[in-house]
C-alpha atoms as a PDB file:
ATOM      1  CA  UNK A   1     -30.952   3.359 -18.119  1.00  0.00           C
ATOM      2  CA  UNK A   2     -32.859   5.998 -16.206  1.00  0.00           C
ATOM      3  CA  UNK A   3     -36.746   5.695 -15.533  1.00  0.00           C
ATOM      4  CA  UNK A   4     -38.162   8.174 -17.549  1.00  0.00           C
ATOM      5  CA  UNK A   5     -41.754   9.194 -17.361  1.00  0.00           C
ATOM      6  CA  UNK A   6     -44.392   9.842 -19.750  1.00  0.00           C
ATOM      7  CA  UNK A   7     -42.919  12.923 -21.775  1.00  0.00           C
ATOM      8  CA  UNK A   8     -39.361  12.589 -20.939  1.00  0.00           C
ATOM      9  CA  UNK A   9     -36.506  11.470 -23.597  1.00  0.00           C
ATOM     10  CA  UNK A  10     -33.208  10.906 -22.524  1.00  0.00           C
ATOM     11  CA  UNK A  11     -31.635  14.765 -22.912  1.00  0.00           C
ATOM     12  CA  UNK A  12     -34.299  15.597 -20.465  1.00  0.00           C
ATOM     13  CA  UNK A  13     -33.178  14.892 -17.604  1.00  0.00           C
ATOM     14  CA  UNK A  14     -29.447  16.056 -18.161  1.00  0.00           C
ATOM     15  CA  UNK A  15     -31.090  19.245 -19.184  1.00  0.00           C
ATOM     16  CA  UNK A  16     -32.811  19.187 -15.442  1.00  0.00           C
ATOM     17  CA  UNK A  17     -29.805  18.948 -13.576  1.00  0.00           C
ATOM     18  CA  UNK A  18     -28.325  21.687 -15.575  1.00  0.00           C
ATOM     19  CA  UNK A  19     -31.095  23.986 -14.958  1.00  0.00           C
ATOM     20  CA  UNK A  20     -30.579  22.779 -11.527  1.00  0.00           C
ATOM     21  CA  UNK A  21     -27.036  23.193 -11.597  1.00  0.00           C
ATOM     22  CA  UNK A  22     -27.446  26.681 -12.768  1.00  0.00           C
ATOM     23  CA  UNK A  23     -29.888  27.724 -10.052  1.00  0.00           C
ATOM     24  CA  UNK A  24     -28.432  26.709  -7.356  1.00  0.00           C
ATOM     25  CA  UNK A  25     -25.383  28.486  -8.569  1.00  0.00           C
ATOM     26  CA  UNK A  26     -27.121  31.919  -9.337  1.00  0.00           C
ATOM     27  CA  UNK A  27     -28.822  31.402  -5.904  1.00  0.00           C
ATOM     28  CA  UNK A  28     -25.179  31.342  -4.346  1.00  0.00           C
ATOM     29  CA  UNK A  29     -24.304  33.833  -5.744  1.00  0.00           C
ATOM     30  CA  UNK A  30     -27.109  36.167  -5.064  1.00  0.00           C
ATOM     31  CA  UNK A  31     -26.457  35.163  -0.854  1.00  0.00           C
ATOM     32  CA  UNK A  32     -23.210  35.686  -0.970  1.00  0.00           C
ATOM     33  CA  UNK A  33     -23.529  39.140  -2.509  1.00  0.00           C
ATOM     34  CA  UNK A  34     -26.708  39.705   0.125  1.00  0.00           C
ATOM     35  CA  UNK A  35     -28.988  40.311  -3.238  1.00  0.00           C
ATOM     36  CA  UNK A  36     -32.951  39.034  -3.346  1.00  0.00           C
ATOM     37  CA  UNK A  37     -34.808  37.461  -6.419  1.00  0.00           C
ATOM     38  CA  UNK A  38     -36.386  40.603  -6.387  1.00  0.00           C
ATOM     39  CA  UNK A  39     -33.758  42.816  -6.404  1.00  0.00           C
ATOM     40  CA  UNK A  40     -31.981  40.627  -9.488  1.00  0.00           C
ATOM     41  CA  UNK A  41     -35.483  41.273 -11.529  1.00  0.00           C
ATOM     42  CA  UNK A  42     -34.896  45.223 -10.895  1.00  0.00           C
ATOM     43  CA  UNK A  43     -31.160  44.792 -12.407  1.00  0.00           C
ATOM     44  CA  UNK A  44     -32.567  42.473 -15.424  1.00  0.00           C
ATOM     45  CA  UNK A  45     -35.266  44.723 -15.941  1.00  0.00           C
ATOM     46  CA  UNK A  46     -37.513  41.542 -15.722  1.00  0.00           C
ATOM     47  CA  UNK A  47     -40.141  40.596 -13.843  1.00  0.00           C
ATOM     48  CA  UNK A  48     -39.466  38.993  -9.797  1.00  0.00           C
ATOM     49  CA  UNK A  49     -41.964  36.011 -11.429  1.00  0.00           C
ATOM     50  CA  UNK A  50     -39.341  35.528 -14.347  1.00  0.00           C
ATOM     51  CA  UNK A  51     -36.431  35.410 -12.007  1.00  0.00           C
ATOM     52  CA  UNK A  52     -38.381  32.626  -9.618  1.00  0.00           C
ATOM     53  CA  UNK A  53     -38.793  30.705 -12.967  1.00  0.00           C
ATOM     54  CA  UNK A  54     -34.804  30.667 -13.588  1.00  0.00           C
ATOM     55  CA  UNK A  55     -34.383  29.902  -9.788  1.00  0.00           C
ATOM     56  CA  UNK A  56     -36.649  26.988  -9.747  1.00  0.00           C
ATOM     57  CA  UNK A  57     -34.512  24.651 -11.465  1.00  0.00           C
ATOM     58  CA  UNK A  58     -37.028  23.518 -14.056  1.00  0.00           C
ATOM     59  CA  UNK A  59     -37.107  26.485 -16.903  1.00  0.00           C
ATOM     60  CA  UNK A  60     -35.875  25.735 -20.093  1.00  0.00           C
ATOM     61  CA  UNK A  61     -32.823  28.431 -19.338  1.00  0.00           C
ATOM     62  CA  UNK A  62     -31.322  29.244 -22.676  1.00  0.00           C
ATOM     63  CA  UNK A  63     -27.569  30.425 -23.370  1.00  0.00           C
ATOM     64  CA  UNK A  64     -29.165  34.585 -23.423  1.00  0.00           C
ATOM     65  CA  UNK A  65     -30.954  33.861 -20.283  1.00  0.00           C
ATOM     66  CA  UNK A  66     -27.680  32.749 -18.464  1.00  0.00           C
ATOM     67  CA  UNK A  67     -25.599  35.761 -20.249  1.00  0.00           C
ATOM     68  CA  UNK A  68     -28.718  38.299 -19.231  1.00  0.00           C
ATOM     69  CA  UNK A  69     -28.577  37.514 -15.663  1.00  0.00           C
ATOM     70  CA  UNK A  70     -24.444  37.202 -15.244  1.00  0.00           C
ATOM     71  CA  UNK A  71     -24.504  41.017 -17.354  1.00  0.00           C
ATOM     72  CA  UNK A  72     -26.808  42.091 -14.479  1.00  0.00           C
ATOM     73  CA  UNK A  73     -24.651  41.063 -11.742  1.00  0.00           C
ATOM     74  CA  UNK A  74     -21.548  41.512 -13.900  1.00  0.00           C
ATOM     75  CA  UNK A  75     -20.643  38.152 -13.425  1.00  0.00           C
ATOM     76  CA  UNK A  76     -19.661  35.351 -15.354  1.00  0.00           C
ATOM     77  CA  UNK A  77     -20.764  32.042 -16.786  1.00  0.00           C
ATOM     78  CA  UNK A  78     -18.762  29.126 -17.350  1.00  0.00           C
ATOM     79  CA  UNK A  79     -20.096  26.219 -19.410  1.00  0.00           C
ATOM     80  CA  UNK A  80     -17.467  23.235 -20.254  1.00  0.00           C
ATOM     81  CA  UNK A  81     -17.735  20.186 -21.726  1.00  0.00           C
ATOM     82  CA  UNK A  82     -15.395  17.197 -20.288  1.00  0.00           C
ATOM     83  CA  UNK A  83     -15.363  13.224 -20.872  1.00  0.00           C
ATOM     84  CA  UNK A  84     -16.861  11.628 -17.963  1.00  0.00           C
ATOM     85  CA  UNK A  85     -14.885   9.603 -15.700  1.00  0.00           C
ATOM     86  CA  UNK A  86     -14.612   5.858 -16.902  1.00  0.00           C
ATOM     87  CA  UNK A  87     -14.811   3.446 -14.125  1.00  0.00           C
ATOM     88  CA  UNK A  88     -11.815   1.296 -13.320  1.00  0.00           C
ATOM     89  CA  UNK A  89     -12.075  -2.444 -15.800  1.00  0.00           C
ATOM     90  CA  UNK A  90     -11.928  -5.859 -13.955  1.00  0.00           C
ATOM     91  CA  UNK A  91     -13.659  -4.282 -11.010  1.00  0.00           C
ATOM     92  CA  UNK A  92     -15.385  -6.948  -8.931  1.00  0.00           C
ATOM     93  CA  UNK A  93     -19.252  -5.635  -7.533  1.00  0.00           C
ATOM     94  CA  UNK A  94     -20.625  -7.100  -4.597  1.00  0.00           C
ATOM     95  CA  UNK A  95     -19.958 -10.567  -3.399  1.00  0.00           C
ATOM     96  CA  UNK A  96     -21.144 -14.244  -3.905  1.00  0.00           C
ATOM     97  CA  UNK A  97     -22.958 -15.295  -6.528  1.00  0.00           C
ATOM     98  CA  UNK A  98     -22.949 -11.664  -8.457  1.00  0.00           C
ATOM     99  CA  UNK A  99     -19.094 -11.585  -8.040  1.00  0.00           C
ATOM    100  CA  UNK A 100     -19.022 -14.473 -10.065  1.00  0.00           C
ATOM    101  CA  UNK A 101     -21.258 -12.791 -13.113  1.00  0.00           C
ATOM    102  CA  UNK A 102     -18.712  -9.537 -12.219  1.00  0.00           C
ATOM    103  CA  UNK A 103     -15.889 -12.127 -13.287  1.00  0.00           C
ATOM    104  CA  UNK A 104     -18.058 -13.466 -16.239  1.00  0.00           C
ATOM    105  CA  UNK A 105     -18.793  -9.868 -17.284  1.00  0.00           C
ATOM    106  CA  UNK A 106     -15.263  -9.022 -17.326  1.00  0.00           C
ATOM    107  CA  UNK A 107     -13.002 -11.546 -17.979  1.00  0.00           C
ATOM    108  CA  UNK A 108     -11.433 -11.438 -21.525  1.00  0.00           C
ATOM    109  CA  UNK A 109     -12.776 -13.857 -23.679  1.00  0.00           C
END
């Protein structure tokens, strides 16, 4: 389980690496195109201070926030949802003593 500070539940910080995700997309985007924050707000019709909220990687960014910003640079956003890779069963971790509770762990009953 994650450490999660004061404030934090568990959706929290999955929702941070999206927002993450997403900026550091947008900000691609924007350098390979040769655009600033700045010149993003003008094309939004937002404020530069909005735009450096999406790009921080901490705003709440909702599903109309994404769509505004790829209908300024007539882009497009792709969200998917996928099952997340299972790791390999009998695997043995490590070695000595903690293979041992890897074998313990694992070993049908």
């Amino acid at each position: 389980m994650p450490f999660l500070t004061r404030g934090e539940d568990s959706a929290e910080l999955p929702a941070s690496r999206l927002a993450r995700q997403a900026a550091t997309s947008l900000a691609g985007l924007l350098a390979a195109r040769g655009l600033s924050r700045s010149e993003l707000a003008k094309l939004m019709g937002v404020s530069p201070g909005r735009v450096s909220q999406m790009m921080s990687g901490d705003a709440n960014l909702t599903v109309r926030s994404l769509a505004s910003v790829a209908a300024a640079l007539d882009a497009c956003v792709e969200i998917r949802f996928f099952d997340l890779p299972q790791p390999p069963t009998g695997c043995q971790v490590g070695s000595g003593a903690s293979s041992h509770l890897a074998d313990e762990v694992t070993s049908p009953l």
